[in-house]
N, C-alpha and C. Protein backbone atom coordinates (compact mmCIF):
# COMPACT_ATOMS: atom_id res chain seq x y z
N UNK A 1 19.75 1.11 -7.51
CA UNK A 1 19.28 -0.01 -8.29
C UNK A 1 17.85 0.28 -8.77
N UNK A 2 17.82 0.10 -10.11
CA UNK A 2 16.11 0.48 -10.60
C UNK A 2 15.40 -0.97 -10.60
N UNK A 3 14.24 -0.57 -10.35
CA UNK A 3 13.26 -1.98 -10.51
C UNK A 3 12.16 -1.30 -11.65
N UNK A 4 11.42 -2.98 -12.27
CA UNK A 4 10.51 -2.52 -13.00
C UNK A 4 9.44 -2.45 -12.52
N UNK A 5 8.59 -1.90 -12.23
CA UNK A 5 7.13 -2.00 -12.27
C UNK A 5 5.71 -1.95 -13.33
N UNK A 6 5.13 -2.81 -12.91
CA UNK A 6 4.25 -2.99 -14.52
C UNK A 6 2.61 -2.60 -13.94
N UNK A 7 2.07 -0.93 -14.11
CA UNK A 7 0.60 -0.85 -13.12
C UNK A 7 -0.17 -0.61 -14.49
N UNK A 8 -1.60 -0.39 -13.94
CA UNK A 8 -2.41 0.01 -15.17
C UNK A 8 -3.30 1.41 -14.56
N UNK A 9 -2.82 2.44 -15.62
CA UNK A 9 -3.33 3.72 -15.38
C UNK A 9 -4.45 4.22 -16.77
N UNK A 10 -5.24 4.83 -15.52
CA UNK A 10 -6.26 5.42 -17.39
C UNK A 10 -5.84 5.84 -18.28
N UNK A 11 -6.61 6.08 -19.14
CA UNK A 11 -6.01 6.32 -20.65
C UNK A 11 -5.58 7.86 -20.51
N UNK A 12 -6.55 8.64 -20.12
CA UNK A 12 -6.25 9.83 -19.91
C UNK A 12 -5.44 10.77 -19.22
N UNK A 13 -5.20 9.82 -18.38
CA UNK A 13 -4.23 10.29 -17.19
C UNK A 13 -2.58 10.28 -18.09
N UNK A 14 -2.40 8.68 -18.61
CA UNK A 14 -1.48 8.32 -19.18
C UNK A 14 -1.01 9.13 -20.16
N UNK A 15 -2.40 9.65 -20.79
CA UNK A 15 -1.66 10.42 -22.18
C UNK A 15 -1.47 11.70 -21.71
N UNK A 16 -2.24 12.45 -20.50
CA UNK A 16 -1.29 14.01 -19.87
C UNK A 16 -0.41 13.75 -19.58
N UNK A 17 0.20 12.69 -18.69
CA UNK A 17 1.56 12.38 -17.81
C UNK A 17 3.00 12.20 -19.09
N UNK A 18 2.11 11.61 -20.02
CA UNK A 18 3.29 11.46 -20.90
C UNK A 18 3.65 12.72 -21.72
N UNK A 19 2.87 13.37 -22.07
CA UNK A 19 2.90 14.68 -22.87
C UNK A 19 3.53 15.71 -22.17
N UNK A 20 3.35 15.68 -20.90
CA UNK A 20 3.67 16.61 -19.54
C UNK A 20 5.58 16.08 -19.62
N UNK A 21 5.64 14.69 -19.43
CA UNK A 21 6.89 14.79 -19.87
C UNK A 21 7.72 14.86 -20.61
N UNK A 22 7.26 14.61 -21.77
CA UNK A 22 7.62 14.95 -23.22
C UNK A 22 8.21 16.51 -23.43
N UNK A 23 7.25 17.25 -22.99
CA UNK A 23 7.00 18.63 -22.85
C UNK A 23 8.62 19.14 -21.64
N UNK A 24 8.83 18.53 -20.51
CA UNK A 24 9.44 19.02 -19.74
C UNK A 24 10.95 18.13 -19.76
N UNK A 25 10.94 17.16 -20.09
CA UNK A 25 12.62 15.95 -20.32
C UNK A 25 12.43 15.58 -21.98
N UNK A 26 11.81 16.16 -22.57
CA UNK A 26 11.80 15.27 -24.34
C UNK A 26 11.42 13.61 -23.97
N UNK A 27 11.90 13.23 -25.30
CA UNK A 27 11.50 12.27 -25.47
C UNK A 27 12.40 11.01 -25.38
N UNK A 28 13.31 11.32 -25.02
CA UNK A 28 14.88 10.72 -24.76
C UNK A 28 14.38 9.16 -23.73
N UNK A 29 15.21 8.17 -24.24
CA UNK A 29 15.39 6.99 -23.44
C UNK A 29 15.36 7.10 -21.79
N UNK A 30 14.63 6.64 -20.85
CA UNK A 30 14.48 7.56 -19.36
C UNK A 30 13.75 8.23 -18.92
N UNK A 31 13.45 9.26 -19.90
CA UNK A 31 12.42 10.49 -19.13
C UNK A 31 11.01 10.08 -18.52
N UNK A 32 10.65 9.09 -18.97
CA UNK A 32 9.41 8.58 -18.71
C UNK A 32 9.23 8.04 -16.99
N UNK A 33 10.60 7.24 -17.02
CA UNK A 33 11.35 6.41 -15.81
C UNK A 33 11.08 7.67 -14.49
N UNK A 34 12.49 8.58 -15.13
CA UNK A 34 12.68 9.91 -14.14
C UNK A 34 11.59 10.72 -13.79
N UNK A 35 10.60 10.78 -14.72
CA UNK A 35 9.39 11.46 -14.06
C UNK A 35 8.29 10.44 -13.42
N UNK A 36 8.40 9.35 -13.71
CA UNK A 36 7.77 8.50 -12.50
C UNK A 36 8.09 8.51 -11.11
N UNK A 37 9.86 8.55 -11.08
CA UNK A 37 10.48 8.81 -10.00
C UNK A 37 10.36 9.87 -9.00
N UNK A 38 10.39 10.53 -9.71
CA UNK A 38 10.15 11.84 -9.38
C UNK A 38 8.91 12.29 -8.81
N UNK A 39 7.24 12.12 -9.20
CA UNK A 39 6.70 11.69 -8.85
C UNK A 39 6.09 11.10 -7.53
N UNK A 40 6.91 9.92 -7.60
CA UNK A 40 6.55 9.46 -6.72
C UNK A 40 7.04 9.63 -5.26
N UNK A 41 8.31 10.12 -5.11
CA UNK A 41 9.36 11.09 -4.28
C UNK A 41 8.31 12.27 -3.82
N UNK A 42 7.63 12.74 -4.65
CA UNK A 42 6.74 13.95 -4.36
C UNK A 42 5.43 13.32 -3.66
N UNK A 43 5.04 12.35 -3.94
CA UNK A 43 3.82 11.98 -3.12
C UNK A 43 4.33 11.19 -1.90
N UNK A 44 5.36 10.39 -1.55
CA UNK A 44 5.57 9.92 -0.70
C UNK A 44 6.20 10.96 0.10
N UNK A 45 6.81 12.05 0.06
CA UNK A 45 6.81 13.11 0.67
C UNK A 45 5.62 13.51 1.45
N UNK A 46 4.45 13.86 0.25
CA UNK A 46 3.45 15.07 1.07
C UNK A 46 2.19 13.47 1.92
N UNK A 47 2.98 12.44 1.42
CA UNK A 47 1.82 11.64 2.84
C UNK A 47 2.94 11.56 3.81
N UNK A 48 4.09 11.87 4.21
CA UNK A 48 5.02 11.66 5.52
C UNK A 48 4.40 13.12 6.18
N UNK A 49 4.26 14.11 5.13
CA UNK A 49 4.47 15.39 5.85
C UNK A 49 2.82 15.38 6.20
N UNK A 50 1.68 14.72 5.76
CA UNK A 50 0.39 14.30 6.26
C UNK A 50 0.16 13.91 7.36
N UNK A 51 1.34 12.65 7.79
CA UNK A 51 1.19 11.81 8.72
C UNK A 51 1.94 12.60 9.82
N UNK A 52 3.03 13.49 9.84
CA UNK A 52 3.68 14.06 10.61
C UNK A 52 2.78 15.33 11.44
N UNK A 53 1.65 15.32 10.96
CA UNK A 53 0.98 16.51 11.04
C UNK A 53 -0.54 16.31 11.78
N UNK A 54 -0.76 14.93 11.19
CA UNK A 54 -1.89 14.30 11.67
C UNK A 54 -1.27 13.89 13.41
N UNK A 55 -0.06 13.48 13.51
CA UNK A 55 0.72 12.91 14.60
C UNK A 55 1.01 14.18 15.62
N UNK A 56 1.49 15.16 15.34
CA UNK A 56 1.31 16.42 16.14
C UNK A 56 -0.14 17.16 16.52
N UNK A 57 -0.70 16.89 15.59
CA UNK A 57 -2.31 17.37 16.04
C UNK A 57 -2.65 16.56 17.05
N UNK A 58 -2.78 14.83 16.80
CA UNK A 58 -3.34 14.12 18.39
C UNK A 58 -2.37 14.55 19.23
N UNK A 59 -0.97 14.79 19.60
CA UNK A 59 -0.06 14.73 20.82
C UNK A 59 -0.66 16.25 21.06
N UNK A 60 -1.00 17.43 20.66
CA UNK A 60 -1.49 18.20 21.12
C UNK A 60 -2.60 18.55 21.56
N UNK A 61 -3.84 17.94 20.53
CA UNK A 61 -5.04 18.03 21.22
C UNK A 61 -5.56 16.63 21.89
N UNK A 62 -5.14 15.69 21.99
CA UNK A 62 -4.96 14.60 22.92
C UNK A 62 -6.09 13.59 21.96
N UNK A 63 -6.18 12.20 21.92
CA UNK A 63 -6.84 11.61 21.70
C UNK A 63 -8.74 11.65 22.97
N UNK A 64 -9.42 11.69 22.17
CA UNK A 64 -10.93 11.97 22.53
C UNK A 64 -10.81 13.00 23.79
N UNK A 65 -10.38 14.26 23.55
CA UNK A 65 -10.23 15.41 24.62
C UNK A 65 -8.86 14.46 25.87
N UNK A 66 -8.40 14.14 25.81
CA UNK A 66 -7.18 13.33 26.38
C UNK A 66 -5.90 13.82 26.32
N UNK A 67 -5.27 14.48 26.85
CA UNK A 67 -3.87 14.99 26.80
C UNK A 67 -2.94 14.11 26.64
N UNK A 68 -1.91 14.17 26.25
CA UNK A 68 -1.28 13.04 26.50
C UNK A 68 0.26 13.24 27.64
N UNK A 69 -0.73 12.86 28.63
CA UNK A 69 -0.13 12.93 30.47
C UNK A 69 0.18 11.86 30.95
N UNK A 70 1.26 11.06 31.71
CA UNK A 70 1.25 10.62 32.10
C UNK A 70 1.73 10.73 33.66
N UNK A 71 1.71 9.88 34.64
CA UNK A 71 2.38 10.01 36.02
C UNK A 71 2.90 8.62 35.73
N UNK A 72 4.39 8.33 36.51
CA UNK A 72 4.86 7.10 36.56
C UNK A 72 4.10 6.18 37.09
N UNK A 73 2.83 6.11 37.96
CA UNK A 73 2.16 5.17 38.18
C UNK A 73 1.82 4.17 37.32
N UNK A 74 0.72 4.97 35.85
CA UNK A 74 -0.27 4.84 35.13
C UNK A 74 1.16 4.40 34.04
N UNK A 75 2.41 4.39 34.05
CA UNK A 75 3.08 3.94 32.92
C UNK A 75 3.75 2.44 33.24
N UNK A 76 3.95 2.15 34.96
CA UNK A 76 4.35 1.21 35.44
C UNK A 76 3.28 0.17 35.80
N UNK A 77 1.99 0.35 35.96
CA UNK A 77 0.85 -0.20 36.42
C UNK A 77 1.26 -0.06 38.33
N UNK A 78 1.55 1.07 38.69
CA UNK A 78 1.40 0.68 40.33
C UNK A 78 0.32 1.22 40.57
């Protein structure tokens, strides 16, 4: 299901992004759509693969020199 979205981008940006697609899908009904899509598939990608990375760095080097150890005590409160 497509939705619309209505944002406001600079002028400049707008007129590479569109030329860029012009250049790579023509000018055809869509292309504009599909390379937004597309897009945005690509950035919500490289912030998962950010966050996935940022998330393995603390479990390895531990929060403030902190391993992340536990003993069943310290997870049960005994």
């Amino acid at each position: 299901m497509a939705k619309t979205i209505t944002v406001n981008v600079e002028e400049e940006i707008e007129s590479k992004f569109r030329n860029e697609v012009s250049r790579r899908y023509g000018k055809k009904k869509g292309c504009l759509g599909r390379a937004l899509t597309e897009a945005m598939e690509e950035w919500t990608k490289k912030r998962d693969a950010d966050l996935e990375n940022e998330v393995r760095k603390l479990l390895k080097e531990g929060i403030k020199g902190r391993k992340w150890r536990f003993n069943r005590e310290e997870l049960y409160d005994r």
